[in-house]
N, C-alpha and C. Protein backbone atom coordinates (compact mmCIF):
# COMPACT_ATOMS: atom_id res chain seq x y z
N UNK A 1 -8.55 -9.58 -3.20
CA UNK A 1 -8.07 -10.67 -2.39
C UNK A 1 -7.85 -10.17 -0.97
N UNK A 2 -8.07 -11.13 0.12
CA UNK A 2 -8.12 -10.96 1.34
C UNK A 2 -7.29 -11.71 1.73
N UNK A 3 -6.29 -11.57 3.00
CA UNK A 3 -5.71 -13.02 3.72
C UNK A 3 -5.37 -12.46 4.74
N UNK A 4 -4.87 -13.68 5.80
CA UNK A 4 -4.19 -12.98 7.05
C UNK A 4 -2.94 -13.65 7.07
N UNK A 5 -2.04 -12.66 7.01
CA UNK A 5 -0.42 -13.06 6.63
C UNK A 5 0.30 -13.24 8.05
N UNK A 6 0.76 -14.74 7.89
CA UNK A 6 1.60 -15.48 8.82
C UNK A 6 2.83 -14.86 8.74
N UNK A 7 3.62 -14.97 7.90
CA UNK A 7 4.45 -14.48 7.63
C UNK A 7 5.35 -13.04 6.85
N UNK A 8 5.17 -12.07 8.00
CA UNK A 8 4.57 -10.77 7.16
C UNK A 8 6.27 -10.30 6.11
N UNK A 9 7.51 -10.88 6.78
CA UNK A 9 8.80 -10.44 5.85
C UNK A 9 8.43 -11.46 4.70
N UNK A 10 7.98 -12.17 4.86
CA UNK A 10 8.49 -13.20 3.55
C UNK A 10 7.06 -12.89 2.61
N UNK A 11 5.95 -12.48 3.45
CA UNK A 11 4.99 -11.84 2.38
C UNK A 11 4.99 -10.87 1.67
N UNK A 12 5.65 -9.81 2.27
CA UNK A 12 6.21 -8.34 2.21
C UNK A 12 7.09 -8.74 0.44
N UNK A 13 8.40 -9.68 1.20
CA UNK A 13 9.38 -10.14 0.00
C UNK A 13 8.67 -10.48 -1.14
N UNK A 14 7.67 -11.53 -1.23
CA UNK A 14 7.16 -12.50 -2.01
C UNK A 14 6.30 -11.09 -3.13
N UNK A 15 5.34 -10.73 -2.15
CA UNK A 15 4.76 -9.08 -2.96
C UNK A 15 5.52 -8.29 -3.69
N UNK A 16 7.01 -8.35 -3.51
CA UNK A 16 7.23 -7.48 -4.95
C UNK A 16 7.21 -8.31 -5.87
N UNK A 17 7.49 -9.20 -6.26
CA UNK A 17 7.45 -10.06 -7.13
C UNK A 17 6.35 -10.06 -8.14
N UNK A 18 5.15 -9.52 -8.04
CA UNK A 18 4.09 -9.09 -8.54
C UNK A 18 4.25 -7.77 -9.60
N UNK A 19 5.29 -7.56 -9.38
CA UNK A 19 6.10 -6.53 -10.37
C UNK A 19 5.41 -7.24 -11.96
N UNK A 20 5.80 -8.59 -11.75
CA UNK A 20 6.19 -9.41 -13.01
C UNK A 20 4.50 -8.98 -13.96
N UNK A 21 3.60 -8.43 -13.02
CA UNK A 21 2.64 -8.18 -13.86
C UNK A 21 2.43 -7.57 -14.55
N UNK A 22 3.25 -6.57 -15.15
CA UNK A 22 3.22 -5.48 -15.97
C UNK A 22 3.38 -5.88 -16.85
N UNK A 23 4.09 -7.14 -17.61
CA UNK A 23 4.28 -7.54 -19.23
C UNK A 23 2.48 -7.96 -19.19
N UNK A 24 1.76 -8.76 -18.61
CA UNK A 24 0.94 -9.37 -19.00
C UNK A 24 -0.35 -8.50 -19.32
N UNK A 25 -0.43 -9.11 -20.96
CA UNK A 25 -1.69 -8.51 -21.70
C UNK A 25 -2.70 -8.10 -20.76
N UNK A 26 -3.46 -7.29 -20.97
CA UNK A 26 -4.57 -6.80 -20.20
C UNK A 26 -4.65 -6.16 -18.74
N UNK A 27 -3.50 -6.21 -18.23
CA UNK A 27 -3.12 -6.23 -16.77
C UNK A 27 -2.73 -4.52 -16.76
N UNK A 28 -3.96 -3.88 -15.93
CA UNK A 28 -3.56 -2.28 -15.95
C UNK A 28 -3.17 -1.58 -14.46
N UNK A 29 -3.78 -2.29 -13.23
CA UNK A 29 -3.11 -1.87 -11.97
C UNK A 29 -3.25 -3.35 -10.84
N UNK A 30 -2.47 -2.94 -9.70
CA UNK A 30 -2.58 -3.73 -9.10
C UNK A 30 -1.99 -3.07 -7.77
N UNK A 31 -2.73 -2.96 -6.30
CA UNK A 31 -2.42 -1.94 -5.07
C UNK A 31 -3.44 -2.74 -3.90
N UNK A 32 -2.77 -2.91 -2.79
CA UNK A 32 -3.49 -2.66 -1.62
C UNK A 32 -2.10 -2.55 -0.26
N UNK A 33 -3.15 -2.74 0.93
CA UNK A 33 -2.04 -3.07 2.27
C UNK A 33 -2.31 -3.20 2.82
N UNK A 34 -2.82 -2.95 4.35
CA UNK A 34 -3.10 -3.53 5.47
C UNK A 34 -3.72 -2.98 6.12
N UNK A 35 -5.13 -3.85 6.64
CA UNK A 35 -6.12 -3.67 7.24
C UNK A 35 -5.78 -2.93 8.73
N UNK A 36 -6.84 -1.65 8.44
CA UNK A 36 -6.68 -0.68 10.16
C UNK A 36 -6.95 -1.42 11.41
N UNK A 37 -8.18 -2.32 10.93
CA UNK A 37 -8.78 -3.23 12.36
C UNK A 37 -8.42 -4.28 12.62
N UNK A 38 -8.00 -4.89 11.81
CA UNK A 38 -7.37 -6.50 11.83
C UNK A 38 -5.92 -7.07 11.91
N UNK A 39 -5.36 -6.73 12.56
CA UNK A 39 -3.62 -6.96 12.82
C UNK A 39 -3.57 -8.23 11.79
N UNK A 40 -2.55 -7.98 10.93
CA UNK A 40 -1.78 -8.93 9.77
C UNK A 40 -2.90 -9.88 8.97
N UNK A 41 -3.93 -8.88 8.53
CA UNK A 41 -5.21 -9.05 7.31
C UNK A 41 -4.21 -7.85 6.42
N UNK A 42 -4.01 -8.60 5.28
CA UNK A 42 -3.53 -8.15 3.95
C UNK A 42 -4.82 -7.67 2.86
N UNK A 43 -5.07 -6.89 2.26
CA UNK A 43 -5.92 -6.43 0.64
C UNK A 43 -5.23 -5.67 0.03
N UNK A 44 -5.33 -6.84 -1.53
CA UNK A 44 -5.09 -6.89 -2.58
C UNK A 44 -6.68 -6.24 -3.59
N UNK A 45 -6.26 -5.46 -4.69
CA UNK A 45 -7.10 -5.56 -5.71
C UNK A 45 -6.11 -5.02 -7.24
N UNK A 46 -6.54 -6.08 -7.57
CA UNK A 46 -6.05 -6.02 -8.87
C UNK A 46 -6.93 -5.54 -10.25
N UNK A 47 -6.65 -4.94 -11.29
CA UNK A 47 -7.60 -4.18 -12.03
C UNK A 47 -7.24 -5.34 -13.65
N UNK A 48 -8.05 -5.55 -13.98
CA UNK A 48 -7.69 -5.88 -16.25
C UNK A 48 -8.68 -5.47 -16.58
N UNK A 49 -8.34 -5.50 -17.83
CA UNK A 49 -9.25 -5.03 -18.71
C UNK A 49 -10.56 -5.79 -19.15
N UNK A 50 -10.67 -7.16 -19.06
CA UNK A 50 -11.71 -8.04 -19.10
C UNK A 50 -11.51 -9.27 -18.62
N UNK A 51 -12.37 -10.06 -18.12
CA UNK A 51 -12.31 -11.41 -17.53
C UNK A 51 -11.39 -12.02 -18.28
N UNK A 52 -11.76 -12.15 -19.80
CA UNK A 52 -11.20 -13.15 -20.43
C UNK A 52 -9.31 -12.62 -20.64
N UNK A 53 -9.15 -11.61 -20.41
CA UNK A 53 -7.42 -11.34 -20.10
C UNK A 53 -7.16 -11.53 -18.47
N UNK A 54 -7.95 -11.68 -17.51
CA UNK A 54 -7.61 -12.41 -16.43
C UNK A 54 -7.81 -13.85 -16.44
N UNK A 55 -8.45 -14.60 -17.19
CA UNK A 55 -8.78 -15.83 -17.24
C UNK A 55 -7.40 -16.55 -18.01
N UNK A 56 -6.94 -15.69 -18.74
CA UNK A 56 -5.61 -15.88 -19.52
C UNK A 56 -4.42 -15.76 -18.75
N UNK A 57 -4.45 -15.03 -18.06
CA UNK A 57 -3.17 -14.78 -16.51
C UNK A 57 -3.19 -16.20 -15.84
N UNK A 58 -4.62 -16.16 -15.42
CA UNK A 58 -4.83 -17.38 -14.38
C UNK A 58 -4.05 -18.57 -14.81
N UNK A 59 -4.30 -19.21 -16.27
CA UNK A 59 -3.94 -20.19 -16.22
C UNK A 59 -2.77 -20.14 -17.13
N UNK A 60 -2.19 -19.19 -17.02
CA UNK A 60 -0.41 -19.23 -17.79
C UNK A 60 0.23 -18.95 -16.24
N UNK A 61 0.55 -17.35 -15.85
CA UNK A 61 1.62 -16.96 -15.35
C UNK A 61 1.09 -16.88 -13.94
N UNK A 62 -0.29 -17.17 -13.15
CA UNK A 62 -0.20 -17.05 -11.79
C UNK A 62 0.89 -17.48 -10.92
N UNK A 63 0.51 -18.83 -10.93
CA UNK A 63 1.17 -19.67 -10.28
C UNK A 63 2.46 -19.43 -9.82
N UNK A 64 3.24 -18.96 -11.50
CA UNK A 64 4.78 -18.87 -11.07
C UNK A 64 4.79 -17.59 -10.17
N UNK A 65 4.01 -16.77 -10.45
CA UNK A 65 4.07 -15.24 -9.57
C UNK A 65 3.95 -15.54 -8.13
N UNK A 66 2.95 -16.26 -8.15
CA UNK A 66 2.11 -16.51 -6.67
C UNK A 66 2.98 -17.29 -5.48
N UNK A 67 3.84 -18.12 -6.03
CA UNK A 67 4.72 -19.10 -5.53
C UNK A 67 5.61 -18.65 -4.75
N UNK A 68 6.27 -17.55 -4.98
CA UNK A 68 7.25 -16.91 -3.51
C UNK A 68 6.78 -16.26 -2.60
N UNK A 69 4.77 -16.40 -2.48
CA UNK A 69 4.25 -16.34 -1.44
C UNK A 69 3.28 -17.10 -0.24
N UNK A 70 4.02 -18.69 -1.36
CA UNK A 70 3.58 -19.68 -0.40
C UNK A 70 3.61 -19.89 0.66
N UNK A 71 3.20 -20.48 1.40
CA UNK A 71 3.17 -20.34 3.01
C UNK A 71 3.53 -18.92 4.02
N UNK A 72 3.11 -17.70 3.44
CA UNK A 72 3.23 -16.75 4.28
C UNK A 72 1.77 -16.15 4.48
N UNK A 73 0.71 -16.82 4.04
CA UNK A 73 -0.60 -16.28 4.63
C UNK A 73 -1.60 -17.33 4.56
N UNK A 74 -2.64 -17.24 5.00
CA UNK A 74 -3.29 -18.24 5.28
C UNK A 74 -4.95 -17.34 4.80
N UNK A 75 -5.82 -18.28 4.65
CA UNK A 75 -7.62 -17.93 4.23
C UNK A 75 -7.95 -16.62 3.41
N UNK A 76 -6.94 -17.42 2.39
CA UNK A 76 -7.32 -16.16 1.41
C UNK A 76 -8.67 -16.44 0.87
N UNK A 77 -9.34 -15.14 0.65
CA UNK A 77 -10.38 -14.95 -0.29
C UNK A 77 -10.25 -14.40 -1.27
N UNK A 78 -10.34 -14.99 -2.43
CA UNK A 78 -10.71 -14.31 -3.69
C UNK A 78 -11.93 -14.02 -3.88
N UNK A 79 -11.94 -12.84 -4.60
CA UNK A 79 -13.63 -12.53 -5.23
C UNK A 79 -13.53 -11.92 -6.67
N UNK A 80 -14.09 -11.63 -7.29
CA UNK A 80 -14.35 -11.05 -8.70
C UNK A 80 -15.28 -10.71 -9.44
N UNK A 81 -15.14 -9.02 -9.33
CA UNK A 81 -16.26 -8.05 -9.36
C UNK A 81 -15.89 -7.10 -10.92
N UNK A 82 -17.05 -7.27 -11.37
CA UNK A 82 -16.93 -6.21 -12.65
C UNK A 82 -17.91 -4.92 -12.82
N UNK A 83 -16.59 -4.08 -13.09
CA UNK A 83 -16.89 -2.45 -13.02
C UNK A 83 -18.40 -2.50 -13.52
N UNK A 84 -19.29 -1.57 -12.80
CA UNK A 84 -20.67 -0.96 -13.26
C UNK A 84 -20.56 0.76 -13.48
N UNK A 85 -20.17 1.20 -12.19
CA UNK A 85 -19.46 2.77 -12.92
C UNK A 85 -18.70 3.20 -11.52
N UNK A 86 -18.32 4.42 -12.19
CA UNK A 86 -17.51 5.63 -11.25
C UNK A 86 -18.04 5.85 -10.12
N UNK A 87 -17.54 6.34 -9.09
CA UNK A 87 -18.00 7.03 -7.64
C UNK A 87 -17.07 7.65 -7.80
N UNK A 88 -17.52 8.85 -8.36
CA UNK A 88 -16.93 10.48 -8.30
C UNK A 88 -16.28 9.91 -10.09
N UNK A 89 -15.83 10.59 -11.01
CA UNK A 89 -15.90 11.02 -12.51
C UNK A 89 -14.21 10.66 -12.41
N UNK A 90 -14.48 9.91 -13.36
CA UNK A 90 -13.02 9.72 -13.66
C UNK A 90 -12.20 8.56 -13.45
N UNK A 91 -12.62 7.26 -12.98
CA UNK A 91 -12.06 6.24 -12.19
C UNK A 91 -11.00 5.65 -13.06
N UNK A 92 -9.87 5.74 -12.37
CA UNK A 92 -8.47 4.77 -12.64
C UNK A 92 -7.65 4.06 -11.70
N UNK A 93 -7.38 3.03 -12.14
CA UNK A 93 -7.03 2.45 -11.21
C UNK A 93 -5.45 2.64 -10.59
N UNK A 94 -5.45 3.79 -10.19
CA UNK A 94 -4.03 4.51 -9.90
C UNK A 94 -4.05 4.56 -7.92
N UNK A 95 -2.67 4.19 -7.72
CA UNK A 95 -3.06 4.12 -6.23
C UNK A 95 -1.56 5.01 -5.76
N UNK A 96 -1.04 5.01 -6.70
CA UNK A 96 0.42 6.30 -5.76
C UNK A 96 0.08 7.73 -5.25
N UNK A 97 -1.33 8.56 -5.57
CA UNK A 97 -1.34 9.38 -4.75
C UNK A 97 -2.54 9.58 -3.37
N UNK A 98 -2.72 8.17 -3.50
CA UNK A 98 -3.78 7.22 -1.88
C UNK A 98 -3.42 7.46 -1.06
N UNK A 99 -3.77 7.58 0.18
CA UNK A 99 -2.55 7.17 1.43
C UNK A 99 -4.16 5.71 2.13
N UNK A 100 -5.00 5.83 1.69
CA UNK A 100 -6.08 5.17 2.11
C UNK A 100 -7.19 4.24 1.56
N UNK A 101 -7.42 3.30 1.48
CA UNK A 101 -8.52 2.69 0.52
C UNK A 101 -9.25 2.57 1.52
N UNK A 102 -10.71 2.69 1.77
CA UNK A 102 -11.80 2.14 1.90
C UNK A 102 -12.23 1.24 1.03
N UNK A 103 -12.90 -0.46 1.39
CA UNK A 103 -13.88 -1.05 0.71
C UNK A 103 -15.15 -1.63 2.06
N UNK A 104 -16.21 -1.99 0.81
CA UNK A 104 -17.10 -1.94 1.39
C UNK A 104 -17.86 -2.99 1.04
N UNK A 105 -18.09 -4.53 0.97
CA UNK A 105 -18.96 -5.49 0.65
C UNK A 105 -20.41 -5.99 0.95
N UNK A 106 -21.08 -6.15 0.44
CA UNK A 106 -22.53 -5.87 0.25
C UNK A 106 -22.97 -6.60 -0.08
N UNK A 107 -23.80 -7.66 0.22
CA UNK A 107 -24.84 -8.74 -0.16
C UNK A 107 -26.12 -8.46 -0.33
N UNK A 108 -27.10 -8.03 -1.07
CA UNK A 108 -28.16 -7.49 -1.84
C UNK A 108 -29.24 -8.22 -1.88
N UNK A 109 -30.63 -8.05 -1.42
CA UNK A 109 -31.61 -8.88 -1.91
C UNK A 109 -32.13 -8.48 -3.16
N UNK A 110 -32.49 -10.00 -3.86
CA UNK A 110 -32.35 -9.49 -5.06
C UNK A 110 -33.72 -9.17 -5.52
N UNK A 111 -34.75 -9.17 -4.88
CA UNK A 111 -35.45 -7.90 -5.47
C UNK A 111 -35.49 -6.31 -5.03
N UNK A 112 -34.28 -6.15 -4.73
CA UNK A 112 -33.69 -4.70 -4.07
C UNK A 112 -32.47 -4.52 -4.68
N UNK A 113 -32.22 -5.27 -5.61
CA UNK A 113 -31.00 -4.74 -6.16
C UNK A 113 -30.85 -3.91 -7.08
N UNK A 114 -31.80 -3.55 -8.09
CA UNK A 114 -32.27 -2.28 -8.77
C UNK A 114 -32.08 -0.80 -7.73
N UNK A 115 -33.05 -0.95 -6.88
CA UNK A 115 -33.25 0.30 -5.72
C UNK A 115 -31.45 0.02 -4.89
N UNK A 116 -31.23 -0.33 -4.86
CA UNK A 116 -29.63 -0.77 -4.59
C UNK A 116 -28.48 0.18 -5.06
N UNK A 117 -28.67 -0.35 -6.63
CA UNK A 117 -27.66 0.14 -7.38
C UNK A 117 -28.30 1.90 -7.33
N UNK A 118 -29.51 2.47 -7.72
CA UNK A 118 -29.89 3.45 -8.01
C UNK A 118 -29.39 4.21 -6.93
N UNK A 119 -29.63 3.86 -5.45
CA UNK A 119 -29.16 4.26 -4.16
C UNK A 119 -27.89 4.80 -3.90
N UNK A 120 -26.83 4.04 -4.83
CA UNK A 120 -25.62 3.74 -4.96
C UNK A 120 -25.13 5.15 -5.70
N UNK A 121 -25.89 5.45 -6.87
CA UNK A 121 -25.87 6.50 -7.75
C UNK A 121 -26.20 7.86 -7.25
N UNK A 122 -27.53 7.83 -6.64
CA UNK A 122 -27.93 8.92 -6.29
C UNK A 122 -27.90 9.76 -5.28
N UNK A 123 -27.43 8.67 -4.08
CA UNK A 123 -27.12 9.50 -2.54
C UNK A 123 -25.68 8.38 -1.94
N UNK A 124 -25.04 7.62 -2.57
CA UNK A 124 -24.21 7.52 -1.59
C UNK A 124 -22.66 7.98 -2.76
N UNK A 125 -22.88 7.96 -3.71
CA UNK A 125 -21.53 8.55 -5.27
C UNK A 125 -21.29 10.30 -4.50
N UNK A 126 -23.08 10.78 -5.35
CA UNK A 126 -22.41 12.13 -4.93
C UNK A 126 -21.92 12.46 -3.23
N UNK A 127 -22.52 11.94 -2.17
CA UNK A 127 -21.82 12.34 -0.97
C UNK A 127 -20.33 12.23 -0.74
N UNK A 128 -19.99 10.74 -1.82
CA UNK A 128 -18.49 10.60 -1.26
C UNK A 128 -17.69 11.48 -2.35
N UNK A 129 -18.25 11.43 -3.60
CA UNK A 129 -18.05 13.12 -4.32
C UNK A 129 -17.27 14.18 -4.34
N UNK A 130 -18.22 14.22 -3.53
CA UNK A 130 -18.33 15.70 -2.20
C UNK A 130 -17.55 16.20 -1.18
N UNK A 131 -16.59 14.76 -0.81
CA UNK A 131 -16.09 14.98 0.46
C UNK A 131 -14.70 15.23 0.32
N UNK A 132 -13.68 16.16 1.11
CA UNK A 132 -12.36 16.85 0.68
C UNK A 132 -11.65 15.48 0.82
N UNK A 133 -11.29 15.04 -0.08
CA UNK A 133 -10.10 14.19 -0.06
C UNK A 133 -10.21 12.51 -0.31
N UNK A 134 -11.90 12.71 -0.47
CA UNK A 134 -12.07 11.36 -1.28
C UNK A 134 -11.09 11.47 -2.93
N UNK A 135 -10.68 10.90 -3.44
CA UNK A 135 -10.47 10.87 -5.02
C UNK A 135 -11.05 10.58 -5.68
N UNK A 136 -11.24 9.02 -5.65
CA UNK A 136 -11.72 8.36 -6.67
C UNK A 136 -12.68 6.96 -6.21
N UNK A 137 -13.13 6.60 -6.94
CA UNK A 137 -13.97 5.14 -6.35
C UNK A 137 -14.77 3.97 -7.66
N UNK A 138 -15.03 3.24 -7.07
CA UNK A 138 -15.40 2.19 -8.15
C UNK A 138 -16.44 1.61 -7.40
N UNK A 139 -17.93 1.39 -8.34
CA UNK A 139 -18.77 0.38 -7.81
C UNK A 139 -18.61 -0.57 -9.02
N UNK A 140 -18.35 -1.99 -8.28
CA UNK A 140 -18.95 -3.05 -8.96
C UNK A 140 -19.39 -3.96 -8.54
N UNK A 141 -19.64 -5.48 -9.44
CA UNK A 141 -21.19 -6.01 -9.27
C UNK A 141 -20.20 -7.70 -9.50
N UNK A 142 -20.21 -8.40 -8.17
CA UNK A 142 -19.70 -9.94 -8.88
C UNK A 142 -20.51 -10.90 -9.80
N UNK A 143 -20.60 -11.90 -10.20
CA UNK A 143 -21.62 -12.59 -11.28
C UNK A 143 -22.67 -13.18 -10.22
N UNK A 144 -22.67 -13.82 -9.47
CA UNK A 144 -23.56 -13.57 -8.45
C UNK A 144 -24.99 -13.02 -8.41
N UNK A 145 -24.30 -11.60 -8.74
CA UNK A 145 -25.55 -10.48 -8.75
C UNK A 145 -25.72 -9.64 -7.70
N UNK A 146 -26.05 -10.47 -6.77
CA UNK A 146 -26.74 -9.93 -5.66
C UNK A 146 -25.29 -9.70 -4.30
N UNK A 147 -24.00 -9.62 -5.11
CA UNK A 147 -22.61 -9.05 -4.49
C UNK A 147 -22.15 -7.88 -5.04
N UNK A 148 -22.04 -6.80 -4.01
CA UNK A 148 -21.34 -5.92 -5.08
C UNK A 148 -20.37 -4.97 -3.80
N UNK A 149 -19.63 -4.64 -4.50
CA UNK A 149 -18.40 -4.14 -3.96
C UNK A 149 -18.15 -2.30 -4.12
N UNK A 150 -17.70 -1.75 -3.17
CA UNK A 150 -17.22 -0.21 -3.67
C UNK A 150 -15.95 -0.10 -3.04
N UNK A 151 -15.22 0.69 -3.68
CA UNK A 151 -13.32 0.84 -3.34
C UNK A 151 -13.37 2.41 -3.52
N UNK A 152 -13.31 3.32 -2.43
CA UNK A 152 -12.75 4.09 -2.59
C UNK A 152 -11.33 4.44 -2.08
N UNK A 153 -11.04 5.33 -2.83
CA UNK A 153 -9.44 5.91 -2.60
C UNK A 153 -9.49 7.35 -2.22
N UNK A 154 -8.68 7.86 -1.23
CA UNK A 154 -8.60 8.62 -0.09
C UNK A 154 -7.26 8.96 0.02
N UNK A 155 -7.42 10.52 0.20
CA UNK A 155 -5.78 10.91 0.40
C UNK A 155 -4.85 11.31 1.51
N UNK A 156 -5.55 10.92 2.73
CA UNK A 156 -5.65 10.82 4.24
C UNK A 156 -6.74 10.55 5.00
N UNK A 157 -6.27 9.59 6.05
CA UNK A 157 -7.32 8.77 7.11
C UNK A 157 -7.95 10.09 7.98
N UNK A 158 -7.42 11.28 8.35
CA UNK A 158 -8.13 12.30 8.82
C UNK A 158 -9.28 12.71 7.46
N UNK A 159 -9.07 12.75 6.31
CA UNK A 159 -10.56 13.05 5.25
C UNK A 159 -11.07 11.93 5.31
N UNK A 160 -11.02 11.03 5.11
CA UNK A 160 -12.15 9.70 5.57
C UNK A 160 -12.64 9.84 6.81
N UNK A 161 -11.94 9.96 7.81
CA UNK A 161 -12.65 9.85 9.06
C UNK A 161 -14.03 11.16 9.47
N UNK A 162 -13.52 12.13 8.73
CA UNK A 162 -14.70 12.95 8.46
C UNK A 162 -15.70 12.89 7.96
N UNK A 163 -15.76 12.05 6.78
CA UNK A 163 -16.62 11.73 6.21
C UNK A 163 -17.14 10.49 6.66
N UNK A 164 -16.60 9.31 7.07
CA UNK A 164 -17.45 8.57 8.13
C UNK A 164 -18.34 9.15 8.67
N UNK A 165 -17.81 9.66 10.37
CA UNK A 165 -18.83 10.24 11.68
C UNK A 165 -19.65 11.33 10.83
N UNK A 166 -19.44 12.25 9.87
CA UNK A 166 -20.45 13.08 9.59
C UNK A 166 -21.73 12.39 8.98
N UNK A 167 -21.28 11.50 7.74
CA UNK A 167 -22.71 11.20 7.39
C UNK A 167 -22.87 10.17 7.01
N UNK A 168 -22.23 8.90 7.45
CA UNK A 168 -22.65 7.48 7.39
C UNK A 168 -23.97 7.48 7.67
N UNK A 169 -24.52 7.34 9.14
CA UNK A 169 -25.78 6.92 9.42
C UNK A 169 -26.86 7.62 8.85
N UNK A 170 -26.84 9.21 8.41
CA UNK A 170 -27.65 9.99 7.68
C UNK A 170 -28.10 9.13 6.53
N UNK A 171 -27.21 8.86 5.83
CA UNK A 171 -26.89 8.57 4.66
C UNK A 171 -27.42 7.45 4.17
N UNK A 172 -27.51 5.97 5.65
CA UNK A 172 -27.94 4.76 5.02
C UNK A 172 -29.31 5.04 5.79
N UNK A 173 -29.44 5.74 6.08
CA UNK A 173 -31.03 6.17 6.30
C UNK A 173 -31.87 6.48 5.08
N UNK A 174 -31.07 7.56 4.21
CA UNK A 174 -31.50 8.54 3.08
C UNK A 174 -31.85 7.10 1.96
N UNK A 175 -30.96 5.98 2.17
CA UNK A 175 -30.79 5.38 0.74
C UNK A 175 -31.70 3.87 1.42
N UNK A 176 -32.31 3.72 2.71
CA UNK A 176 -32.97 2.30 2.68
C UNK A 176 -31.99 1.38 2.62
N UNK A 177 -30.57 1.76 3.29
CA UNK A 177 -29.39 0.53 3.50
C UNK A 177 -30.08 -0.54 4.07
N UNK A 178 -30.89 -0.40 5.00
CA UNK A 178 -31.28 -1.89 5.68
C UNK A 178 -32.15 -2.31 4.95
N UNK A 179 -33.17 -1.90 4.33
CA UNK A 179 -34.16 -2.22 3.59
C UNK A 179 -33.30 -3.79 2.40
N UNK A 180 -32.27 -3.12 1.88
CA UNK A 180 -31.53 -3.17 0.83
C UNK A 180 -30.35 -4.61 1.09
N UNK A 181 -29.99 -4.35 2.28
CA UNK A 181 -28.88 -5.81 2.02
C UNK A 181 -28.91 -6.50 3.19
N UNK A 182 -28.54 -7.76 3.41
CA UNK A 182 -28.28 -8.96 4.07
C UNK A 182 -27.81 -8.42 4.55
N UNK A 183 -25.95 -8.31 4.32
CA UNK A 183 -25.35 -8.50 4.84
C UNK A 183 -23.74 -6.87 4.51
N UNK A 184 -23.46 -6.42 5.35
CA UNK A 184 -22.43 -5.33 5.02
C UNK A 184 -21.30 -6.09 5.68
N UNK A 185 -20.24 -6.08 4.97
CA UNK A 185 -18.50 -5.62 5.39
C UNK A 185 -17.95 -4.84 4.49
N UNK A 186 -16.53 -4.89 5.43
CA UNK A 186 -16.09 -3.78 4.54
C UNK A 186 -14.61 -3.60 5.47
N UNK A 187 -13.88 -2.78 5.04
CA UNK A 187 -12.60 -2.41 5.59
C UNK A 187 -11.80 -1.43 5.42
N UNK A 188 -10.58 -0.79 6.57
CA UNK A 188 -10.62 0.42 5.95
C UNK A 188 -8.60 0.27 5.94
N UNK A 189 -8.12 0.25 5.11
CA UNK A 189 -7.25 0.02 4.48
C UNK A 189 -5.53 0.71 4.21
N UNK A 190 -4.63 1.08 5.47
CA UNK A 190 -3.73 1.67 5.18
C UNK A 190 -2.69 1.33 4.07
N UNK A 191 -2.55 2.00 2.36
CA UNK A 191 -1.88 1.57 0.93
C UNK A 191 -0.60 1.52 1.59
N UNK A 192 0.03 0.29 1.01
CA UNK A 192 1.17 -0.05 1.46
C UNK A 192 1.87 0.75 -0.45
N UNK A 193 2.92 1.39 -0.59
CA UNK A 193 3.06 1.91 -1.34
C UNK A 193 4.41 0.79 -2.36
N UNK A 194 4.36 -0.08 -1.48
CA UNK A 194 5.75 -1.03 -2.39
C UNK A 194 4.62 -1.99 -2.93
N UNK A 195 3.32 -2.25 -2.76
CA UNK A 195 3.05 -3.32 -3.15
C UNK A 195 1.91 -2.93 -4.58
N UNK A 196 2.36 -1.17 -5.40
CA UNK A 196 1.63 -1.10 -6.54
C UNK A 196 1.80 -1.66 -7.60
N UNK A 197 1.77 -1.96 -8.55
CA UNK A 197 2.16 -2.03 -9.80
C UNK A 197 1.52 -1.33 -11.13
């Protein structure tokens, strides 16, 4: 989830309240905070175990959760992407020892979305891998198809920023990035640490 928060105390307030997600079946993490480039753009990502235990949230306990953050943000986007694999071995959705999320959104032509995903695997996983202080990361794929998303987690904005300027442009050279998608965004994410669960 994306938004730009009008009201950043009463959003701030309203966000713990999201606590309440820990009883609910299927519900295993939930972490973001605030966008580096965009003054008062909020991200959220929330983790379950399968659609159909978020489809079960949705229409029991959202609402009441969601409600003490009415009117404190405005153009939210939802999206909903399911895991395809790891970027770097091991992926959990743990965000207390982050200080940083990177994400990255991707619109795919879809007869390039094979050479896409493979791209994904073979030169852009192991580079971020590779790099001191990446952790962990997730590619996935919305129903769509031709959307897919990567989240990595970072344990300071000085190791990301290294790994940016060194080998971004190498990199979407190596893998046919332009060849490959419409459209890129993406954002780079200081973890607000009250708003995990």
């Amino acid at each position: 989830m994306r938004c730009t928060v009008v009201d950043r105390r009463g959003f701030e307030r309203g966000q713990r309240k999201w606590a309440g997600l820990l009883g609910e079946p299927g519900f295993r993490a939930q972490g973001g905070g605030w966008s580096r480039s965009r003054p008062g753009v909020a991200h959220l990502f929330g983790f379950w175990e399968s659609r159909a235990f978020y489809d079960s949230f949705m229409a029991r306990s959202h609402d009441r959760l969601a409600a003490s953050q009415n009117g404190t943000y405005k153009d939210a986007q939802v999206r909903l992407f399911e895991y395809r694999f790891d970027v770097k071995v091991g992926f959990r959705p743990q965000f207390t020892d982050a200080d940083l999320l990177r994400v990255a959104h991707c619109r795919v032509r879809r007869e390039r979305i094979e050479h896409y995903t493979l791209m994904q695997e073979k030169v852009w996983n192991p580079a971020m891998a590779g790099s001191p202080g990446m952790l962990r990361g997730v590619f996935a794929q919305a129903q769509a198809e031709d959307e897919f998303l990567v989240l990595s987690m970072w344990d300071s904005a000085a190791e990301h920023g290294k790994y940016r300027t060194e080998r971004i442009e190498r990199l979407a050279l190596r893998a046919q990035l332009g060849a490959d998608v419409t459209a890129v965004g993406g954002d780079v994410i200081d973890l607000e640490p009250s708003w995990t669960v």
